[in-house]
Structures are given as structure tokens and as C-alpha cells.
PDB file of N, CA and C in Angstrom:
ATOM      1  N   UNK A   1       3.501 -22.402  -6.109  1.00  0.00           N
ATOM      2  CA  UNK A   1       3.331 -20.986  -6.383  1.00  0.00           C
ATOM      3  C   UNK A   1       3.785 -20.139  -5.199  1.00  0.00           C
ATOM      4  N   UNK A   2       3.351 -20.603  -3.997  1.00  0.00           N
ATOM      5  CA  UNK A   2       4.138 -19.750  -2.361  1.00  0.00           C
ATOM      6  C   UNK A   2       5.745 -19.416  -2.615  1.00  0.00           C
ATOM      7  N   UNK A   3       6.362 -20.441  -3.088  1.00  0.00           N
ATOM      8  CA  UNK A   3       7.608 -20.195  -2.633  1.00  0.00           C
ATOM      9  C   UNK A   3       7.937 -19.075  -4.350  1.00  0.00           C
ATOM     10  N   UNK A   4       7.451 -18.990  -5.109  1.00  0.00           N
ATOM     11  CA  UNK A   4       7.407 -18.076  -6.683  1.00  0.00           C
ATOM     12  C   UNK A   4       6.996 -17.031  -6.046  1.00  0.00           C
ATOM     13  N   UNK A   5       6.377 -16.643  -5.126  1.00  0.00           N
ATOM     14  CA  UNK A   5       5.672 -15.266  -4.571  1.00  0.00           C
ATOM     15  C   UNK A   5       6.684 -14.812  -3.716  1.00  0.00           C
ATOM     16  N   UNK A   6       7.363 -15.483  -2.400  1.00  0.00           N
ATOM     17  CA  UNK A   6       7.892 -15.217  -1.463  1.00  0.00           C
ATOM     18  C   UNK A   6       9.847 -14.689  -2.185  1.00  0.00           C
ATOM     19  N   UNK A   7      10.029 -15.200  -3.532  1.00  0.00           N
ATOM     20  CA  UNK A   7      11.140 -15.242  -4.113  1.00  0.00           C
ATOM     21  C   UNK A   7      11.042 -13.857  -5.401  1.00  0.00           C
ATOM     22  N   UNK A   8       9.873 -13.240  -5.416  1.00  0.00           N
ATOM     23  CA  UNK A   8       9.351 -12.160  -6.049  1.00  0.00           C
ATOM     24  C   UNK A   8       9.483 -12.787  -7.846  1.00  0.00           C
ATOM     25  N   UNK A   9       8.407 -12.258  -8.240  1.00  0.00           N
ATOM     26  CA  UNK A   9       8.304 -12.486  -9.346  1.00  0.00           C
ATOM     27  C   UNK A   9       7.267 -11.626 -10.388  1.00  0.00           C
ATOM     28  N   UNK A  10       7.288 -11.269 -11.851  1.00  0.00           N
ATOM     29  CA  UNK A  10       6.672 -10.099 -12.337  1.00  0.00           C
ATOM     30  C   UNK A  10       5.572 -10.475 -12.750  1.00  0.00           C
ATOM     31  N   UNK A  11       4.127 -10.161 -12.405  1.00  0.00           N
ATOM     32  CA  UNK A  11       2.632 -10.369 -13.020  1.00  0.00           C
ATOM     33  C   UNK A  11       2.092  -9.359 -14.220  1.00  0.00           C
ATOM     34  N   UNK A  12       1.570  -9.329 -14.945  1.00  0.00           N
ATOM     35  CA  UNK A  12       0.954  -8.999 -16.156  1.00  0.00           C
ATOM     36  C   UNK A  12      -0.619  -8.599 -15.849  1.00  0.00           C
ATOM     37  N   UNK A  13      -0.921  -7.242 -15.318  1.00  0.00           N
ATOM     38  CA  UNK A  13      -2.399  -7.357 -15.760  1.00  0.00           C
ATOM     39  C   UNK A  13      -2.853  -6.390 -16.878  1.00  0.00           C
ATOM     40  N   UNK A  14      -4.156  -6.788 -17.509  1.00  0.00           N
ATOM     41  CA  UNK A  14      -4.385  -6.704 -18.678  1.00  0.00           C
ATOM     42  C   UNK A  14      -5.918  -5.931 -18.900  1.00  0.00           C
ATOM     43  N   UNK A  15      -5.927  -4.743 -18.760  1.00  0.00           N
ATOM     44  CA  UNK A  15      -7.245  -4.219 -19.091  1.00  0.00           C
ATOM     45  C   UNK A  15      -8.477  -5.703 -19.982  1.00  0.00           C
ATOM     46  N   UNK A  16      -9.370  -5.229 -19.702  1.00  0.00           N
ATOM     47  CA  UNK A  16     -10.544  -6.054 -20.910  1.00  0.00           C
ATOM     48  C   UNK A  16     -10.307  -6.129 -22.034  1.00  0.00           C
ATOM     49  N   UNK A  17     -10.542  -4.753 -22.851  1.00  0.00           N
ATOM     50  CA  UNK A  17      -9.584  -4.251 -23.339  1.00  0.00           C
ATOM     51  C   UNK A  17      -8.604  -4.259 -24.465  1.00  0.00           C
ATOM     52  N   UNK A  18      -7.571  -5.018 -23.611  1.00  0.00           N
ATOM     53  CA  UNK A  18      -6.253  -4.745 -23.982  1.00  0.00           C
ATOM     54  C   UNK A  18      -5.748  -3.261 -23.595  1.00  0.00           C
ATOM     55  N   UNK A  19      -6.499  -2.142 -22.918  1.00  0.00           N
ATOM     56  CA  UNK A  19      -5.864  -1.031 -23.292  1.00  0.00           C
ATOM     57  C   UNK A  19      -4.964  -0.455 -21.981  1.00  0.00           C
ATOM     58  N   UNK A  20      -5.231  -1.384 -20.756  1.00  0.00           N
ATOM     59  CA  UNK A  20      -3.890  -0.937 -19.832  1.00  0.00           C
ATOM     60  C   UNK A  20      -3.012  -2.382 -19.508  1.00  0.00           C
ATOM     61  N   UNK A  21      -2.015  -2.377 -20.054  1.00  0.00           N
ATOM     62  CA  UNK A  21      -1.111  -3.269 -19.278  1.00  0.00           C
ATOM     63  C   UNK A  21      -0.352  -2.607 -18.438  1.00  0.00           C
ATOM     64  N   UNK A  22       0.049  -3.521 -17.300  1.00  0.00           N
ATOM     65  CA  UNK A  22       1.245  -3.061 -16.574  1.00  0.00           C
ATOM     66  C   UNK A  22       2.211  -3.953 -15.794  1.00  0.00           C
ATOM     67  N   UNK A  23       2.959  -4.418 -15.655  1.00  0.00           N
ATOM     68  CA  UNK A  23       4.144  -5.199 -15.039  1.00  0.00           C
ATOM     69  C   UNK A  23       4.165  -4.659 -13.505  1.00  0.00           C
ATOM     70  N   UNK A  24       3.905  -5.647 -12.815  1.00  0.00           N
ATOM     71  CA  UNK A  24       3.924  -5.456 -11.315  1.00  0.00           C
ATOM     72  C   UNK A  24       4.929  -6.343 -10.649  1.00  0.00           C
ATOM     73  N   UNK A  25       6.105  -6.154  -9.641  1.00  0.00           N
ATOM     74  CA  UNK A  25       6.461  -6.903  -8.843  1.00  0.00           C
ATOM     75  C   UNK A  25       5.885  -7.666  -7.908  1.00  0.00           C
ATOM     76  N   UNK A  26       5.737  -8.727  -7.420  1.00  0.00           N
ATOM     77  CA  UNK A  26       4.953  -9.647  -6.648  1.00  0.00           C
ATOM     78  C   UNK A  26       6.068 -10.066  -5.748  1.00  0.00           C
ATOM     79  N   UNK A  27       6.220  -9.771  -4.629  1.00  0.00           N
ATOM     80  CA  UNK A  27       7.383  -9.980  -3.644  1.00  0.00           C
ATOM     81  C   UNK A  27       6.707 -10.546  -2.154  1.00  0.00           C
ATOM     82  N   UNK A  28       6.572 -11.345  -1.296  1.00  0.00           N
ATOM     83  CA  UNK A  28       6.394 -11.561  -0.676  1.00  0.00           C
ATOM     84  C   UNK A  28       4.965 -11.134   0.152  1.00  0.00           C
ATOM     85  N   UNK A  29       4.135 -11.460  -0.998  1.00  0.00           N
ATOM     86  CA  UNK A  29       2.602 -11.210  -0.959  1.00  0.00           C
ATOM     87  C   UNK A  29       2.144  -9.722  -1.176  1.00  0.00           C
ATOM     88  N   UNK A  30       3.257  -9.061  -1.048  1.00  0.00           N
ATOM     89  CA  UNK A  30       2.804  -7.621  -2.069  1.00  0.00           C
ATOM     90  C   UNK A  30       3.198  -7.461  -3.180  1.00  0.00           C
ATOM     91  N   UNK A  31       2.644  -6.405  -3.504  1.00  0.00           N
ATOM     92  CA  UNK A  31       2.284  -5.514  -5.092  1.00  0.00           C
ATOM     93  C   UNK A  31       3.247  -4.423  -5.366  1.00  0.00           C
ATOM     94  N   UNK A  32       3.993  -4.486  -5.618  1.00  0.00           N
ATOM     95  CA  UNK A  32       4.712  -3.368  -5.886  1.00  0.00           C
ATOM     96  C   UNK A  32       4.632  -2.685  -7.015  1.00  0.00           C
ATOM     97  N   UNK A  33       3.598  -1.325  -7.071  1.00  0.00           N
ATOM     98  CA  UNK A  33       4.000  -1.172  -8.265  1.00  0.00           C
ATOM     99  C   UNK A  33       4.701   1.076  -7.943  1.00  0.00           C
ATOM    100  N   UNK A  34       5.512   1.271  -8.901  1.00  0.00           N
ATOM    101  CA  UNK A  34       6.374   2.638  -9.124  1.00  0.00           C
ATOM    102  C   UNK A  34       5.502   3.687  -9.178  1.00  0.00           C
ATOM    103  N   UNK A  35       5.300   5.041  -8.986  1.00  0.00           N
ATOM    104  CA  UNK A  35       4.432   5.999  -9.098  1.00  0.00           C
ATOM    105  C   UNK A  35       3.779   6.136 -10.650  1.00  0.00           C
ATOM    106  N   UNK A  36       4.781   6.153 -11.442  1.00  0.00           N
ATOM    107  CA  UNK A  36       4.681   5.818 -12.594  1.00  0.00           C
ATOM    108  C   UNK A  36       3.327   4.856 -13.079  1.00  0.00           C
ATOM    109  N   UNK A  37       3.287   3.612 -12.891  1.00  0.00           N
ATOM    110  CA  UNK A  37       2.968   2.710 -12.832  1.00  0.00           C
ATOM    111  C   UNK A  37       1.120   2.696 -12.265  1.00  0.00           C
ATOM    112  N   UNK A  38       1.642   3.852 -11.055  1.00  0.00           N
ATOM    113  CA  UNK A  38       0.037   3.620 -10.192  1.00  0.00           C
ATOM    114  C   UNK A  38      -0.522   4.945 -11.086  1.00  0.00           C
ATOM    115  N   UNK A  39       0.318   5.623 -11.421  1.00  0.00           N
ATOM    116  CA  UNK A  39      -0.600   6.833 -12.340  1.00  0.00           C
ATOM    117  C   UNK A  39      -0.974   6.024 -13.897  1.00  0.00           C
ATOM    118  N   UNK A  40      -0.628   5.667 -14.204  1.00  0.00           N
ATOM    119  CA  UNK A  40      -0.714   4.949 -15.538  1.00  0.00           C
ATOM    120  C   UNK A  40      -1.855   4.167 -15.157  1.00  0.00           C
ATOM    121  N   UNK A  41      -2.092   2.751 -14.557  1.00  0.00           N
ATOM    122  CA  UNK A  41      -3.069   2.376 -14.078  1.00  0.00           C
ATOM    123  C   UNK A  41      -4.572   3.001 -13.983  1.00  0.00           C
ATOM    124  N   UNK A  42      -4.128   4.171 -13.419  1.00  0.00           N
ATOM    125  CA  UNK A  42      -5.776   5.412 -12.974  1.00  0.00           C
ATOM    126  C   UNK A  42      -5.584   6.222 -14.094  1.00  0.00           C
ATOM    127  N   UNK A  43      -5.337   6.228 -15.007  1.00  0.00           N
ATOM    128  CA  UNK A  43      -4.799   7.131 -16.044  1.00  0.00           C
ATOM    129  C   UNK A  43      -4.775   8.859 -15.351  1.00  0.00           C
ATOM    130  N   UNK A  44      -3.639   8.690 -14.721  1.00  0.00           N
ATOM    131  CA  UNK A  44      -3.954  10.331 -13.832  1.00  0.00           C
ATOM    132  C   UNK A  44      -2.228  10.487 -14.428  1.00  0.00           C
ATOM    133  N   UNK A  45      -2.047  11.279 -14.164  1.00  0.00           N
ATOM    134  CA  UNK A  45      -0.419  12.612 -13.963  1.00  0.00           C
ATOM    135  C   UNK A  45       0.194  11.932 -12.431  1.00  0.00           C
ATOM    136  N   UNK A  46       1.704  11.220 -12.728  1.00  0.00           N
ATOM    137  CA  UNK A  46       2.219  10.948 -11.867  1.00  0.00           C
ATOM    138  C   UNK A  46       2.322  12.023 -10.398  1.00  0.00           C
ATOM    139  N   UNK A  47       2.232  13.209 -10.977  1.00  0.00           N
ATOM    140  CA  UNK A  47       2.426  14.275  -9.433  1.00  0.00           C
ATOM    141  C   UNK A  47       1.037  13.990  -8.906  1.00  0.00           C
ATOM    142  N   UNK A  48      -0.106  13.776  -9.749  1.00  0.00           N
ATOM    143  CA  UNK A  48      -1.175  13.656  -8.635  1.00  0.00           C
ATOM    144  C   UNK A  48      -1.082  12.418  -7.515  1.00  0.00           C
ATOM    145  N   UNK A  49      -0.441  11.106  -7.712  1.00  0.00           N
ATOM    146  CA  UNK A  49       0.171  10.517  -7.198  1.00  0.00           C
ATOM    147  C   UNK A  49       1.108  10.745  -6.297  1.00  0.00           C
ATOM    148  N   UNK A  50       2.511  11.158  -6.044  1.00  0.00           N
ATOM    149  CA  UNK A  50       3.377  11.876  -5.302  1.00  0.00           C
ATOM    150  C   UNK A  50       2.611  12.590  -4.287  1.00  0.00           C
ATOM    151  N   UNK A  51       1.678  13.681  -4.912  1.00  0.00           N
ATOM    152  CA  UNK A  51       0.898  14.565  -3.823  1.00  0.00           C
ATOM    153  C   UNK A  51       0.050  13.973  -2.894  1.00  0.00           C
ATOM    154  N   UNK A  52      -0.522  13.338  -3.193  1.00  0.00           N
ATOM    155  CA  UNK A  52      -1.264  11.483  -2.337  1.00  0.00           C
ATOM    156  C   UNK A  52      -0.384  11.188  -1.565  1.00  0.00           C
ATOM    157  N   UNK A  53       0.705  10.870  -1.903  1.00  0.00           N
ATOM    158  CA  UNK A  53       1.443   9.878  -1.307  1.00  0.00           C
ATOM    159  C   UNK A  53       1.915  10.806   0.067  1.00  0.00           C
ATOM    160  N   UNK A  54       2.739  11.641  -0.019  1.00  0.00           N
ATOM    161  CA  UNK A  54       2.980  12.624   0.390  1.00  0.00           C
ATOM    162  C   UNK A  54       1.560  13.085   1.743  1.00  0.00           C
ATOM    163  N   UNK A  55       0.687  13.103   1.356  1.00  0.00           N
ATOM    164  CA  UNK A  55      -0.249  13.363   2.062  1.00  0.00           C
ATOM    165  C   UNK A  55      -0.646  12.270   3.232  1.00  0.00           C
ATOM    166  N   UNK A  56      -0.624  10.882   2.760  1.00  0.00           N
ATOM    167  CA  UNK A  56      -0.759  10.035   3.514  1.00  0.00           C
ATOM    168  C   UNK A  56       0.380  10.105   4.466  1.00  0.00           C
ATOM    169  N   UNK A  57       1.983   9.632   3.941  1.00  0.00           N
ATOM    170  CA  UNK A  57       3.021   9.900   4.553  1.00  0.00           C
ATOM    171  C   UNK A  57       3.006  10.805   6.038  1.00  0.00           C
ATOM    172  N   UNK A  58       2.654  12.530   5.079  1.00  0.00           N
ATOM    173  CA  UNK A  58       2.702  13.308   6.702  1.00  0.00           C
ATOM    174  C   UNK A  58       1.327  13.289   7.209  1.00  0.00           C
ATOM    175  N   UNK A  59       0.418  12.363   7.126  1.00  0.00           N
ATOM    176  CA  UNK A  59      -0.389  12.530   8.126  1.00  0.00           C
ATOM    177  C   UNK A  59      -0.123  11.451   9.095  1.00  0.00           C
ATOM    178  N   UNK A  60       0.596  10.423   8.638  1.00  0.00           N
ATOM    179  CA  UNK A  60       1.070   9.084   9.280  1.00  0.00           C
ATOM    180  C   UNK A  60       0.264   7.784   9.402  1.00  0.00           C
ATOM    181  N   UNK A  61      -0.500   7.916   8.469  1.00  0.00           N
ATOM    182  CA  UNK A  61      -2.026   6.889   7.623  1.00  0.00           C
ATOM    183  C   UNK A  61      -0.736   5.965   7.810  1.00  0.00           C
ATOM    184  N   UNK A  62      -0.023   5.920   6.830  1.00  0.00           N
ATOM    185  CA  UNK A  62       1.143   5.134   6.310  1.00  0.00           C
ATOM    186  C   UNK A  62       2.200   5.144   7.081  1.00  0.00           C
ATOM    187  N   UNK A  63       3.571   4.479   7.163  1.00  0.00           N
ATOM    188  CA  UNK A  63       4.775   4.502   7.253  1.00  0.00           C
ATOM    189  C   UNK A  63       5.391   4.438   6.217  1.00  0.00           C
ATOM    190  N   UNK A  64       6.099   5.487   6.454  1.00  0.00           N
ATOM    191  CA  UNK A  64       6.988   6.014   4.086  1.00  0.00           C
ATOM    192  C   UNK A  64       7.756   4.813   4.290  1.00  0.00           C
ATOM    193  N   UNK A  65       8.514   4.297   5.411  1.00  0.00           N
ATOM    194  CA  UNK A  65       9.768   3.187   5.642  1.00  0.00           C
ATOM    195  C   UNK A  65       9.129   1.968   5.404  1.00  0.00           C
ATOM    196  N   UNK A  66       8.038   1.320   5.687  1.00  0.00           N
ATOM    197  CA  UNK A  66       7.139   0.459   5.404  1.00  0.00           C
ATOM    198  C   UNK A  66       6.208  -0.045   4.340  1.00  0.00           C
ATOM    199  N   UNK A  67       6.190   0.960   3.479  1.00  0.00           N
ATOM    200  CA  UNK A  67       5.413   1.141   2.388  1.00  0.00           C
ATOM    201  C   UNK A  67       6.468   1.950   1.132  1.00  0.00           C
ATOM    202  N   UNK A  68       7.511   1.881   1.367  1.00  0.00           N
ATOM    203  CA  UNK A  68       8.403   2.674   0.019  1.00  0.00           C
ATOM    204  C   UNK A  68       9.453   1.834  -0.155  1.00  0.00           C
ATOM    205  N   UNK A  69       9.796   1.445  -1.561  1.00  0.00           N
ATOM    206  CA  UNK A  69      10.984   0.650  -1.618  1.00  0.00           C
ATOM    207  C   UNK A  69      11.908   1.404  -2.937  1.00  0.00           C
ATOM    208  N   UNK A  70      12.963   1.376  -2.488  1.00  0.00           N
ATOM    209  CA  UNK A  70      14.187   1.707  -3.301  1.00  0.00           C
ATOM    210  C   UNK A  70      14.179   0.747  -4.572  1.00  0.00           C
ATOM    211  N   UNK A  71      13.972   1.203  -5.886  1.00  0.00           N
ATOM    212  CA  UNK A  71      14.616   0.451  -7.098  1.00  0.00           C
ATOM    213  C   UNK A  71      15.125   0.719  -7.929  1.00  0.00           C
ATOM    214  N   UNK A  72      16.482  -0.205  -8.820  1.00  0.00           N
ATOM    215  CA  UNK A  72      17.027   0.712  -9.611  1.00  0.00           C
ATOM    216  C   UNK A  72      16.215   1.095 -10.629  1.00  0.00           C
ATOM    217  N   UNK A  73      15.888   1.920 -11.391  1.00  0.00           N
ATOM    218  CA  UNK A  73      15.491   2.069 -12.878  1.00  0.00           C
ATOM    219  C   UNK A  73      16.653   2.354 -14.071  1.00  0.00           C
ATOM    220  N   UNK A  74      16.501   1.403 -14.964  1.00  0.00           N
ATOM    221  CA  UNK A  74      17.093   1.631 -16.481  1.00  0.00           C
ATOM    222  C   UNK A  74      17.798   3.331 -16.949  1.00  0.00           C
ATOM    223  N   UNK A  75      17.072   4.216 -16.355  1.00  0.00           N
ATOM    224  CA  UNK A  75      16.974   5.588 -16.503  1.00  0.00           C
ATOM    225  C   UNK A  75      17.413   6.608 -15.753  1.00  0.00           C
ATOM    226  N   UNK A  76      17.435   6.098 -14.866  1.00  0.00           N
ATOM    227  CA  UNK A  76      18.287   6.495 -13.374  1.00  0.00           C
ATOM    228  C   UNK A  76      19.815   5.981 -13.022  1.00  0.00           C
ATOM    229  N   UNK A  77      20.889   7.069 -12.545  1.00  0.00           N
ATOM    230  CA  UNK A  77      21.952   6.366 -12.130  1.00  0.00           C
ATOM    231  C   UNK A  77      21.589   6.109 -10.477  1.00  0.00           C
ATOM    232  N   UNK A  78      20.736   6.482 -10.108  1.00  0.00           N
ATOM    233  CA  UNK A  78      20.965   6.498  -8.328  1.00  0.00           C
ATOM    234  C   UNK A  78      18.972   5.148  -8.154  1.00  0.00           C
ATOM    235  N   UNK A  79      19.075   4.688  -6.846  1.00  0.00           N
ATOM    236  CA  UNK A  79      18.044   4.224  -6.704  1.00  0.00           C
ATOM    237  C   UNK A  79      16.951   5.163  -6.291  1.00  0.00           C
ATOM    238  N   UNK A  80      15.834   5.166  -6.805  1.00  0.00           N
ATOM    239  CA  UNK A  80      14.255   5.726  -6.738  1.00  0.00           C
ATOM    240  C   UNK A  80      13.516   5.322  -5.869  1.00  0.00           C
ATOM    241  N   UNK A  81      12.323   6.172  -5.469  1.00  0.00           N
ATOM    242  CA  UNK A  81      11.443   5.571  -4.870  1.00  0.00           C
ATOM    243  C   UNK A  81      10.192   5.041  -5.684  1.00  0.00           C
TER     244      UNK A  81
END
């Protein structure tokens, strides 16, 4: 399973439920999941997310370079954060 984690691969979690799924990247012991994704999860409005993020970012809690990854999306011609 180490070397399936370290080579990234997509996990499935599954409300009780059934009523939230979501597809997460699993890359080298992190979680990646899209703003999209983390608002869906908390059932919130993706900008309340962004505005978080954003907040952590300029206070420097975080590193945006360390914690943000470029991906393509289906929907997008350019890469996202």
C-alpha cells in the first residue's frame, strides 16, 4: 500500500449516509482535495472557502507554495488552484 500512496492514487469517502461522497487525491501521504471539493464536504459556498484560505495565506499560518497545487480540470483550459 506505501508505494500506492507515494505513486498517488484516488480514495472514496462516503458519508453514513450515503449522502456526501467525494474523490480525493492521495499523493504522497497527503489529501488533496480542490476548493470545490472542501466546500462540498462542509456543505458551505466555495467563496467561504477561498476567503479562509486567503486568510490563512496572508497571515502566513500557511505557505500558499506549500500547501497549493496546480491541477488540470476537465473545465478549465489553463491549470487551477
Amino acid at each position: 500500500m506505501k508505494n500506492e500512496q507515494q505513486r498517488g492514487e484516488i480514495v472514496i469517502y462516503q458519508g453514513r449516509h450515503k449522502d456526501i461522497q467525494i474523490e480525493v487525491t492521495l499523493e504522497d501521504g497527503a489529501i488533496w482535495l480542490s476548493q470545490a471539493q472542501i466546500a462540498h464536504l462542509f456543505t458551505i459556498e466555495r467563496s467561504v472557502i477561498t476567503n479562509h484560505l486567503r486568510n490563512i495565506f496572508n497571515s502566513h499560518e500557511l505557505i500558499e507554495k506549500s500547501n497549493v497545487q496546480k491541477m488540470h480540470t476537465a473545465s478549465s483550459d489553463k491549470p487551477v488552484k
